[in-house]
Every structure is written in C-alpha cells, then in structure tokens.
PDB file of N, CA and C in Angstrom:
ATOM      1  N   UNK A   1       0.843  -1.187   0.000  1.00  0.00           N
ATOM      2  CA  UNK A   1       0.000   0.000   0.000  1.00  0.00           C
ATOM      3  C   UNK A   1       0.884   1.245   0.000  1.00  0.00           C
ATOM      4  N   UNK A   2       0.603   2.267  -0.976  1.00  0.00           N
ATOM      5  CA  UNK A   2       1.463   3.450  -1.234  1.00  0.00           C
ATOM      6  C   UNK A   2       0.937   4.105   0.330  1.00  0.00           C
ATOM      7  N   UNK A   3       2.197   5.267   0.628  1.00  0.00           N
ATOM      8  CA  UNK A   3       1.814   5.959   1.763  1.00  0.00           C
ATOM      9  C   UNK A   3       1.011   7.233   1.402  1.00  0.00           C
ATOM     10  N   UNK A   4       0.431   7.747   2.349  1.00  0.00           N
ATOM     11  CA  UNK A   4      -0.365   8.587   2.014  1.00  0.00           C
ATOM     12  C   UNK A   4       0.389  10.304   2.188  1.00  0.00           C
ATOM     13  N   UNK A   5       0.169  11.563   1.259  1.00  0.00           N
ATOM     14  CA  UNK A   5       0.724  12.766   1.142  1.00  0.00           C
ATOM     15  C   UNK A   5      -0.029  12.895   2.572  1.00  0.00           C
ATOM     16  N   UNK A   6       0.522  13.959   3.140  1.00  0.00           N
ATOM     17  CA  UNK A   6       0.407  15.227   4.206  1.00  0.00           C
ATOM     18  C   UNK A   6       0.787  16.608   3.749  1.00  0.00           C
ATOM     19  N   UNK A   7      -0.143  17.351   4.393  1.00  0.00           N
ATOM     20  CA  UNK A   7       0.351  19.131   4.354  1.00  0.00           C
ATOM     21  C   UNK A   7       0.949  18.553   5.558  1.00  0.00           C
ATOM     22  N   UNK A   8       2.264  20.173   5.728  1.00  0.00           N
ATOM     23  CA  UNK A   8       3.311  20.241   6.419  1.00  0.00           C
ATOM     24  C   UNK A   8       3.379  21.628   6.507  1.00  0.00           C
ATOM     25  N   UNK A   9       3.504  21.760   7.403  1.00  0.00           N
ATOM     26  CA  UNK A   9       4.507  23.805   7.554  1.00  0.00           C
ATOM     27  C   UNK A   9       5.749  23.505   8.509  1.00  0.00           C
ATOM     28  N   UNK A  10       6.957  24.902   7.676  1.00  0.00           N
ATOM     29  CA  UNK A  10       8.127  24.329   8.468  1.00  0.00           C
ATOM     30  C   UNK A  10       8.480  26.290   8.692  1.00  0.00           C
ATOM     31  N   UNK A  11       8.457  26.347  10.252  1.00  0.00           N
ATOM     32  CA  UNK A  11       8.783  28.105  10.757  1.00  0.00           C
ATOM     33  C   UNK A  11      10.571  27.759  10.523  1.00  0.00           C
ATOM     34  N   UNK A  12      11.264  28.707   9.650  1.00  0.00           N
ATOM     35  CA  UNK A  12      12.356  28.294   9.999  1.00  0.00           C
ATOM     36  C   UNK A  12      13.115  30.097   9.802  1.00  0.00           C
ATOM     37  N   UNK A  13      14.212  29.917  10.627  1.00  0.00           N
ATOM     38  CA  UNK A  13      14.902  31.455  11.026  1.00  0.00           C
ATOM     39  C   UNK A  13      16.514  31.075  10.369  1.00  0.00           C
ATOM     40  N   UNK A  14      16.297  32.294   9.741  1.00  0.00           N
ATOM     41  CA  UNK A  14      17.947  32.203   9.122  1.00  0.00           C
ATOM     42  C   UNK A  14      18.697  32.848   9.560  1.00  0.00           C
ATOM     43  N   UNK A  15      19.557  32.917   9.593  1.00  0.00           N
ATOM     44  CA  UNK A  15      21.110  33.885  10.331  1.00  0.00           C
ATOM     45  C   UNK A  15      21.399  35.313   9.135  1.00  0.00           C
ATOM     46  N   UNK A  16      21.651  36.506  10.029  1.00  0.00           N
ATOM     47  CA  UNK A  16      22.059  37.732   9.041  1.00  0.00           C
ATOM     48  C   UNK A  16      23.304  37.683   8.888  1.00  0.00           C
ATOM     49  N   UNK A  17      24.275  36.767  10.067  1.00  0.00           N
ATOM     50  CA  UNK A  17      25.182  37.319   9.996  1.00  0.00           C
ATOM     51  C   UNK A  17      26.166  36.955   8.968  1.00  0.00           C
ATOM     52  N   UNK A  18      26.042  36.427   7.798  1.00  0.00           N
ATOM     53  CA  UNK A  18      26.756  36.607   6.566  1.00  0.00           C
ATOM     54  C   UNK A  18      26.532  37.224   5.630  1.00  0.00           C
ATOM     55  N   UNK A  19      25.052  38.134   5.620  1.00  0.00           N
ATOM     56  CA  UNK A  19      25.033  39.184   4.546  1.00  0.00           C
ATOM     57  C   UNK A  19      23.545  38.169   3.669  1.00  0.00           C
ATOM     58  N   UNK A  20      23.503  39.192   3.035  1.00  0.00           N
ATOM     59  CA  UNK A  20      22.278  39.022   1.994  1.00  0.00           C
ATOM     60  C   UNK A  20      22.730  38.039   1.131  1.00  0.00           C
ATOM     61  N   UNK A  21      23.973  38.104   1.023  1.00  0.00           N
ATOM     62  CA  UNK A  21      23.827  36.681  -0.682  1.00  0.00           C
ATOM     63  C   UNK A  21      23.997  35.571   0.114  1.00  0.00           C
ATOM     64  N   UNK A  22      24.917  35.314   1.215  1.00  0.00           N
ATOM     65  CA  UNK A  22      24.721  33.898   1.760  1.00  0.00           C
ATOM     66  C   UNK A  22      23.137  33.359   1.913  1.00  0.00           C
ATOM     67  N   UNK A  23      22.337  34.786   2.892  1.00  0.00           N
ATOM     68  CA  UNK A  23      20.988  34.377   3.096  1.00  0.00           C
ATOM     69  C   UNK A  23      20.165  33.817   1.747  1.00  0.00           C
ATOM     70  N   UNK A  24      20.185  34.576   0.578  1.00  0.00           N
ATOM     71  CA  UNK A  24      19.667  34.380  -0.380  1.00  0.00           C
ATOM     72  C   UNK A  24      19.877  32.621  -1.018  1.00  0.00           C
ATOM     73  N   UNK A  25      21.213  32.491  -0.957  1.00  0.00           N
ATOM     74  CA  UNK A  25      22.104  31.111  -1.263  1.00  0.00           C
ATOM     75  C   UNK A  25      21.205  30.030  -0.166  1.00  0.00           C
ATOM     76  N   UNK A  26      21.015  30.184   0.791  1.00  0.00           N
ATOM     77  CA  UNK A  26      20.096  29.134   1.800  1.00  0.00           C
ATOM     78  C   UNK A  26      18.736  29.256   1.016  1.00  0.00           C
ATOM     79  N   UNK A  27      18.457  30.447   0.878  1.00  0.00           N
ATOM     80  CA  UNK A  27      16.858  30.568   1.294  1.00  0.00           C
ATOM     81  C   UNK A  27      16.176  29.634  -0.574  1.00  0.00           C
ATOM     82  N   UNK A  28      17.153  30.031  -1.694  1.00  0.00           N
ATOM     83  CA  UNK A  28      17.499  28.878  -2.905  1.00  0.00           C
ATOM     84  C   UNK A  28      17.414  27.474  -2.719  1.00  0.00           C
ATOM     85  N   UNK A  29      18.713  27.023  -2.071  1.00  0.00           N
ATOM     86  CA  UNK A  29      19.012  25.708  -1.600  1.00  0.00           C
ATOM     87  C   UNK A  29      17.677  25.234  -0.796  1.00  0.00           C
ATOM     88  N   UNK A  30      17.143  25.598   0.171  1.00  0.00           N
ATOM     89  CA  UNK A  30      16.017  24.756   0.626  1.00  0.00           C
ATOM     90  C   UNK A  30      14.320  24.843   0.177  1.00  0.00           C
ATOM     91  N   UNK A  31      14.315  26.119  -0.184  1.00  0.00           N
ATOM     92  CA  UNK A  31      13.053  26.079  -1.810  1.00  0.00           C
ATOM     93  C   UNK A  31      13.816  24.925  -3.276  1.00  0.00           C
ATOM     94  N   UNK A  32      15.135  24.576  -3.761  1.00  0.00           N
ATOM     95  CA  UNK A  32      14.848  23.572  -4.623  1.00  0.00           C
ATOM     96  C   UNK A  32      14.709  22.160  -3.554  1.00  0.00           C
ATOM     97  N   UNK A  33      15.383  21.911  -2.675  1.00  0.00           N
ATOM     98  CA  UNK A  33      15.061  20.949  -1.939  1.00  0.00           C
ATOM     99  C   UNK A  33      13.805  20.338  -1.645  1.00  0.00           C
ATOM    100  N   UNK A  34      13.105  21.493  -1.219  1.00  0.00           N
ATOM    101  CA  UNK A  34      11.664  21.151  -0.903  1.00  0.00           C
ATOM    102  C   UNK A  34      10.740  20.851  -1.885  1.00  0.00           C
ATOM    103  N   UNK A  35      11.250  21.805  -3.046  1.00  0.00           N
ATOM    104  CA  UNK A  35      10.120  21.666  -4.335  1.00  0.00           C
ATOM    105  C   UNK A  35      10.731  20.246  -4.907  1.00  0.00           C
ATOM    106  N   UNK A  36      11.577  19.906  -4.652  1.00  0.00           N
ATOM    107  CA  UNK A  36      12.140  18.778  -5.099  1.00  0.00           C
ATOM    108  C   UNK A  36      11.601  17.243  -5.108  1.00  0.00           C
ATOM    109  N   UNK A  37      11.598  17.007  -3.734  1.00  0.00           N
ATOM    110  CA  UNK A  37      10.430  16.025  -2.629  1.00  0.00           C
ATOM    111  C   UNK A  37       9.225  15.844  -2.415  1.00  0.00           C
ATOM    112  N   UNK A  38       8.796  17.543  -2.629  1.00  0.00           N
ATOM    113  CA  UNK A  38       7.216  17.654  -2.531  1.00  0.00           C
ATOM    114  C   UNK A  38       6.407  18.107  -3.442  1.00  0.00           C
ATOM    115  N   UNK A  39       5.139  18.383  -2.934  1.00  0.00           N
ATOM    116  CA  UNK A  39       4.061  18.921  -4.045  1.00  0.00           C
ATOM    117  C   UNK A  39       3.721  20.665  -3.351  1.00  0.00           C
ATOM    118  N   UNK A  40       2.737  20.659  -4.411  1.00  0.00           N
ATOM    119  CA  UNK A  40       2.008  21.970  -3.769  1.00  0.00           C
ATOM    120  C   UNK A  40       2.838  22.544  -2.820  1.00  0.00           C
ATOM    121  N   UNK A  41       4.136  22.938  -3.193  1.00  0.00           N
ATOM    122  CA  UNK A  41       4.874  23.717  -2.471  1.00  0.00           C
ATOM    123  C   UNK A  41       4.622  25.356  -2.988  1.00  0.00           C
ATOM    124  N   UNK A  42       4.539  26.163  -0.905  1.00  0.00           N
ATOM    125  CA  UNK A  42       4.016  27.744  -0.887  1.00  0.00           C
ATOM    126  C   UNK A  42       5.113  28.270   0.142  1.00  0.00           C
ATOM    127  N   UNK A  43       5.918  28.995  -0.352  1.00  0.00           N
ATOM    128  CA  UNK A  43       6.392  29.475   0.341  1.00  0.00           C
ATOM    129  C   UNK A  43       6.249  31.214   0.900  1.00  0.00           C
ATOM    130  N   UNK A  44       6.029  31.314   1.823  1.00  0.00           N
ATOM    131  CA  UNK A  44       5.280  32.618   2.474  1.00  0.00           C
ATOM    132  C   UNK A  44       6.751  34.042   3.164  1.00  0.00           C
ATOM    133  N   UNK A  45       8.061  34.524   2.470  1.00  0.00           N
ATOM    134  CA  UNK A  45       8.999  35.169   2.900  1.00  0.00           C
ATOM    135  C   UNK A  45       8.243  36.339   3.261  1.00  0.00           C
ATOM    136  N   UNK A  46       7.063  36.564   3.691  1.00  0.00           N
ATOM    137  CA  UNK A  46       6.734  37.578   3.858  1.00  0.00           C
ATOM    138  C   UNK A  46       6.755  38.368   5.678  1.00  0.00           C
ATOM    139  N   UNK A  47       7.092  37.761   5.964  1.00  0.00           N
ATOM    140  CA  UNK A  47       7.655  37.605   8.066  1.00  0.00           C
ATOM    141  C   UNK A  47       9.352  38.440   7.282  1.00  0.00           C
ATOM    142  N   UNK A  48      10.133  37.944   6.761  1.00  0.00           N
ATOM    143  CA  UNK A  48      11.662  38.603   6.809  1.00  0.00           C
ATOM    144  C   UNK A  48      11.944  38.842   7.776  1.00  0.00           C
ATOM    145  N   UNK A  49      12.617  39.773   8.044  1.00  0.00           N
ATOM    146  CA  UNK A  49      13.716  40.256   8.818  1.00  0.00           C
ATOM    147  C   UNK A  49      13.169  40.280  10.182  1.00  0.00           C
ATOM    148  N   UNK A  50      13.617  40.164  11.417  1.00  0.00           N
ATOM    149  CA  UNK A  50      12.710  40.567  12.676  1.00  0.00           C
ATOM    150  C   UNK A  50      13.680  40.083  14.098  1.00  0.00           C
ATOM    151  N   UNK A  51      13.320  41.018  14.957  1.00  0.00           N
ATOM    152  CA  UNK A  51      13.631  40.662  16.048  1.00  0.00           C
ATOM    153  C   UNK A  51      13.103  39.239  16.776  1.00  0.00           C
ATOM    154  N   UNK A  52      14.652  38.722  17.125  1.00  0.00           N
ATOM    155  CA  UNK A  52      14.028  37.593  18.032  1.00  0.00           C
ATOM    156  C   UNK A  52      13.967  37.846  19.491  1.00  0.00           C
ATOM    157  N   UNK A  53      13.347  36.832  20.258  1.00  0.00           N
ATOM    158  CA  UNK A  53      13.078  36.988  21.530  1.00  0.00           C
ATOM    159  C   UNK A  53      14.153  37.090  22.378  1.00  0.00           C
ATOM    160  N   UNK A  54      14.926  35.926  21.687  1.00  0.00           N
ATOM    161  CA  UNK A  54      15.950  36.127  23.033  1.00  0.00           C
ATOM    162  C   UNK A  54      17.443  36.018  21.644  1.00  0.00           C
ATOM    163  N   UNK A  55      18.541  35.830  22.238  1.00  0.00           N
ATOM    164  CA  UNK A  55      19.743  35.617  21.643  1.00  0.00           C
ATOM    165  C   UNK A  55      19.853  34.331  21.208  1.00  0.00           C
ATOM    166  N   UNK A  56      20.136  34.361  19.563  1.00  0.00           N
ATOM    167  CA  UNK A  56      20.429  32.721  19.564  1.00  0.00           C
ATOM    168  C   UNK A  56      21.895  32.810  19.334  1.00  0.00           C
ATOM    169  N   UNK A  57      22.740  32.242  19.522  1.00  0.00           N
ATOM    170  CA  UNK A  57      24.223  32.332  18.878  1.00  0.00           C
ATOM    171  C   UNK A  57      24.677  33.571  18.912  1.00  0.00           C
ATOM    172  N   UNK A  58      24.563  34.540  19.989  1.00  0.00           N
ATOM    173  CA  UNK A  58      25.044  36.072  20.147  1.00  0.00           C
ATOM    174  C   UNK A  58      24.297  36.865  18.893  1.00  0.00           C
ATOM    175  N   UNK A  59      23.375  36.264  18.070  1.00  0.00           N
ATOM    176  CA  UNK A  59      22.611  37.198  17.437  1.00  0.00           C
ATOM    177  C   UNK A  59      21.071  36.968  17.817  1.00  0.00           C
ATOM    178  N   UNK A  60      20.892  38.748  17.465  1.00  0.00           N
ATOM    179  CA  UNK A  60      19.657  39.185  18.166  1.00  0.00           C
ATOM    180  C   UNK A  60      18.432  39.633  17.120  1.00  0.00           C
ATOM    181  N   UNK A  61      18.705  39.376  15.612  1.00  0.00           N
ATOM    182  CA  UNK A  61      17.622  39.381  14.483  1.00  0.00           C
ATOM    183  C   UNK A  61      18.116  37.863  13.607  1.00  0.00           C
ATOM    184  N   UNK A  62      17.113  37.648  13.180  1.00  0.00           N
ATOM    185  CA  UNK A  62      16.974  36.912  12.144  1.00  0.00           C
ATOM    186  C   UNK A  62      16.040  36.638  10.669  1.00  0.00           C
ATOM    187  N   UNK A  63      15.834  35.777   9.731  1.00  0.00           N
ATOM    188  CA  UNK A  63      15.350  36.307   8.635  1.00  0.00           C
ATOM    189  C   UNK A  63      13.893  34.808   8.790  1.00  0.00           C
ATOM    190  N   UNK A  64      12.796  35.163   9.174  1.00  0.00           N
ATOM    191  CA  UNK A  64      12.076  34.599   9.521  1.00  0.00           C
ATOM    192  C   UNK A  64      10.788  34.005   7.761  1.00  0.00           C
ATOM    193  N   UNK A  65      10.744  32.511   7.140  1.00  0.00           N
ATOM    194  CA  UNK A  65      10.182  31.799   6.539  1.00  0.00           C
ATOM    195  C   UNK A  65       9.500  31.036   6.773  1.00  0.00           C
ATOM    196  N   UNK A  66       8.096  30.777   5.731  1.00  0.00           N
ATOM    197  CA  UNK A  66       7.781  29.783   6.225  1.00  0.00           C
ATOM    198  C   UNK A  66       7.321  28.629   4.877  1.00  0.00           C
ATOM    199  N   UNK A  67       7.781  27.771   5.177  1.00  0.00           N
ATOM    200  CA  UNK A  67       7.702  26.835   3.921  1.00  0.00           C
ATOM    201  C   UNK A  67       5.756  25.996   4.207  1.00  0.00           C
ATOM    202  N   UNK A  68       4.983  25.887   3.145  1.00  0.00           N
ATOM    203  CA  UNK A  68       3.554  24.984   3.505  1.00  0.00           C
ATOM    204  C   UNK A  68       4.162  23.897   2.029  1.00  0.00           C
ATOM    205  N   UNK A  69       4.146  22.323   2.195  1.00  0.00           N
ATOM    206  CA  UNK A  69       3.967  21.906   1.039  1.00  0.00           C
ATOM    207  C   UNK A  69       3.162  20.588   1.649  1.00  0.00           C
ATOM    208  N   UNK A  70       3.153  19.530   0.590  1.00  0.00           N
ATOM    209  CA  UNK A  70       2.935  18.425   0.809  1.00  0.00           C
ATOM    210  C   UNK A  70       3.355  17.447   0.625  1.00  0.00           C
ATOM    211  N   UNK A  71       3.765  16.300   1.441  1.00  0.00           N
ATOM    212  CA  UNK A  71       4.808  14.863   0.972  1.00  0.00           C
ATOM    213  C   UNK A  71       4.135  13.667   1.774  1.00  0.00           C
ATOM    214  N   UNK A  72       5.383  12.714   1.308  1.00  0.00           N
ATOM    215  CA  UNK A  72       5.199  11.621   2.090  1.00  0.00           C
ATOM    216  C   UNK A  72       5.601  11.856   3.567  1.00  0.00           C
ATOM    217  N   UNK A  73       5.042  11.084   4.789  1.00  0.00           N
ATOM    218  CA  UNK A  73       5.316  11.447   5.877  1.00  0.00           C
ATOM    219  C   UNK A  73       7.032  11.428   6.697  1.00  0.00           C
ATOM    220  N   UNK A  74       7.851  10.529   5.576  1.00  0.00           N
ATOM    221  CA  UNK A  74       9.014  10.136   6.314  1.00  0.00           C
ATOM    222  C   UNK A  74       9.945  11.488   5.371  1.00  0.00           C
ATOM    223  N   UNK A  75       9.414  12.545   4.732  1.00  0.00           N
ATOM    224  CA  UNK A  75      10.347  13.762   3.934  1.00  0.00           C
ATOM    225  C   UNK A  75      10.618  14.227   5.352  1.00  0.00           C
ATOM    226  N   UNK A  76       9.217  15.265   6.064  1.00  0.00           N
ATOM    227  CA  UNK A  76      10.068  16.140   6.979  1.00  0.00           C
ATOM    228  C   UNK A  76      10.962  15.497   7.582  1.00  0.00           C
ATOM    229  N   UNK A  77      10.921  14.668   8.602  1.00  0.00           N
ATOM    230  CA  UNK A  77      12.442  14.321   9.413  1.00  0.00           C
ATOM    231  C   UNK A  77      12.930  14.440   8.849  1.00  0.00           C
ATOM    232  N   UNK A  78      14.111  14.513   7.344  1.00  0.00           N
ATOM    233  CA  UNK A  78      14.857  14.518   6.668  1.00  0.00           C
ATOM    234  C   UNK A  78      14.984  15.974   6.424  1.00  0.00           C
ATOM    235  N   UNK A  79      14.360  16.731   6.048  1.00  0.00           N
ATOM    236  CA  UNK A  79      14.489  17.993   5.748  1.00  0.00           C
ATOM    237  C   UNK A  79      14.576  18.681   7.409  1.00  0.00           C
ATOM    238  N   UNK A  80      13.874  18.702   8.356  1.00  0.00           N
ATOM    239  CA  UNK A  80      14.166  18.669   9.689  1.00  0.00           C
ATOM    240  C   UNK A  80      15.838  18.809   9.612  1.00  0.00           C
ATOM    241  N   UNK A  81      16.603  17.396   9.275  1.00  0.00           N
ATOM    242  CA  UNK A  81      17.866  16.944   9.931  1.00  0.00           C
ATOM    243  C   UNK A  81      18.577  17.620   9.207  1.00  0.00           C
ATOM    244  N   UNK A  82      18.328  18.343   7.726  1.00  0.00           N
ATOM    245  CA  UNK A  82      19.541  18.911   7.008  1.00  0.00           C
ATOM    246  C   UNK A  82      18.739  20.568   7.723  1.00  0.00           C
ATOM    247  N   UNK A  83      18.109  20.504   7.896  1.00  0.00           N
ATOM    248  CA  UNK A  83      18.260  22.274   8.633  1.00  0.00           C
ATOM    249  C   UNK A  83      19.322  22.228   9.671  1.00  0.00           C
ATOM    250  N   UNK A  84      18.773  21.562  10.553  1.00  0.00           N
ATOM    251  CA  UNK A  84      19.474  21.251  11.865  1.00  0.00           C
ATOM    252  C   UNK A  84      21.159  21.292  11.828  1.00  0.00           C
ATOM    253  N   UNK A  85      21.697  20.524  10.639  1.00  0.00           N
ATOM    254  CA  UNK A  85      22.839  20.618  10.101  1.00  0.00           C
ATOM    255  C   UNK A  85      23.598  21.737   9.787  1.00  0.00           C
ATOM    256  N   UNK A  86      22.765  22.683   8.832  1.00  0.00           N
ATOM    257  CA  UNK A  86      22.653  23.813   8.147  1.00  0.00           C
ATOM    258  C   UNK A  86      23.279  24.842   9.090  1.00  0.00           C
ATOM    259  N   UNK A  87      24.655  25.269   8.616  1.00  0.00           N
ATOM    260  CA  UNK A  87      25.274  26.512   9.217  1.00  0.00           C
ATOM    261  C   UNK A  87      24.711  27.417   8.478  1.00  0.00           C
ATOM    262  N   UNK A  88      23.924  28.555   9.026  1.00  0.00           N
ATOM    263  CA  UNK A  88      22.970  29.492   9.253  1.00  0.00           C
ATOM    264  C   UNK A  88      21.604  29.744   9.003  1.00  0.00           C
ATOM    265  N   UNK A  89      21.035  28.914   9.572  1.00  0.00           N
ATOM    266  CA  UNK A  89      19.777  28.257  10.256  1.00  0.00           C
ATOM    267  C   UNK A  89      20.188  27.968  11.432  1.00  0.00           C
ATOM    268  N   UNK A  90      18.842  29.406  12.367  1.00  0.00           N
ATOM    269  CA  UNK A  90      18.998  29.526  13.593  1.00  0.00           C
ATOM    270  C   UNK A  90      17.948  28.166  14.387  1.00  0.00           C
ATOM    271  N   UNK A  91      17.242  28.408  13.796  1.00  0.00           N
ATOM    272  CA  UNK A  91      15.987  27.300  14.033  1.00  0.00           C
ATOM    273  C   UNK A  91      14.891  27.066  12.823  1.00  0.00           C
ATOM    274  N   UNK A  92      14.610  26.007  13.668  1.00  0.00           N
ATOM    275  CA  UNK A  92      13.023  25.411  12.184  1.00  0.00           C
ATOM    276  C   UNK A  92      12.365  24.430  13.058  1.00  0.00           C
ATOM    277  N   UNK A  93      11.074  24.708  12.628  1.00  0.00           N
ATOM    278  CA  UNK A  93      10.121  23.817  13.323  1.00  0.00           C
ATOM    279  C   UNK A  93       9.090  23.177  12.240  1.00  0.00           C
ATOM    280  N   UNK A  94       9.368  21.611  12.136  1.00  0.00           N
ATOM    281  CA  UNK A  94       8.407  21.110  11.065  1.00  0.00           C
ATOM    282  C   UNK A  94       7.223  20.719  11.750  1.00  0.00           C
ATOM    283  N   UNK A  95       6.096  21.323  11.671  1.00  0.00           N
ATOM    284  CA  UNK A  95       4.688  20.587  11.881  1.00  0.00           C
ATOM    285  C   UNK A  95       3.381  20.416  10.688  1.00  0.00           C
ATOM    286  N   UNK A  96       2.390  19.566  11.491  1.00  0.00           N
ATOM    287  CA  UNK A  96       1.635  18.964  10.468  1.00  0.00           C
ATOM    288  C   UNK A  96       0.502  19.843   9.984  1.00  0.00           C
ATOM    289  N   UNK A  97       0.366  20.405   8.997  1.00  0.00           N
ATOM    290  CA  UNK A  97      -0.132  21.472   8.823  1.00  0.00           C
ATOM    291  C   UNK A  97      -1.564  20.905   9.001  1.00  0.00           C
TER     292      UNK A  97
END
C-alpha cells in the first residue's frame, strides 16, 4: 500500500550574519530541496527580517520563513535533519499542517 501525502509547515529562522547573498544562497538551496520532494509547495517570505526573543548564537535578528507543502510522511524528518545541520539556520520547526 502506497503511503499517504500530508500538508506540512516548516517556521524556519535564518542567520544575518553573513550578509544578503549567503541568506539568499540558503533561502534557494532549501526552496529547490523542498520543491524537489514535494508537491504543492508555498512558500510565504513575507515575516523577513525581525527581532528575536531572546539571543540565539550572540545574534539578536533573524530572517524569519515559512515553507507549507505536501509529501510523504518520512520527507520532513529529513528535511528537519539537514536544517538542523545547516550553518545558518537559527531554528526550524516542522509541523503537520
């Protein structure tokens, strides 16, 4: 039996502190990734730039996305684990949309 698609949303915060083309270079890399794996991929950059709550890594803004698509259930953990990886990606949170 094939597995069944899910919507997904993933909050994820990028790091300023390498400048606009690194950010741009991530924010590429995980829109083809995602469109890659999934369907009905929406991505919403409209949050950007913003103060965070507290300090993550001695920085105090970050560049705030949010990815909505749809896959098989075993994609996010995987996309999860290469954020997590991801030098500058402050955080990301995959849930079930």
């Amino acid at each position: 039996m094939a597995k069944v698609s899910a919507k997904y949303e993933v909050m994820t915060v990028y790091s300023l502190k390498d400048g606009e083309e690194a950010l741009k270079a991530l924010l590429d890399k995980f829109k083809a990734t995602i469109e890659k794996h999934a369907e009905a991929v929406e991505i919403n950059e409209d949050w950007g730039k913003r103060k965070l709550a507290y300090p993550i890594n001695d920085e105090t803004e970050g560049y705030y996305v949010i990815y909505k698509f749809e896959s098989k259930p075993d994609y996010p953990a995987e996309l999860s684990r290469r954020f997590n990886i991801t030098d500058g990606v402050l955080r990301s949170l995959v849930t079930v949309d």
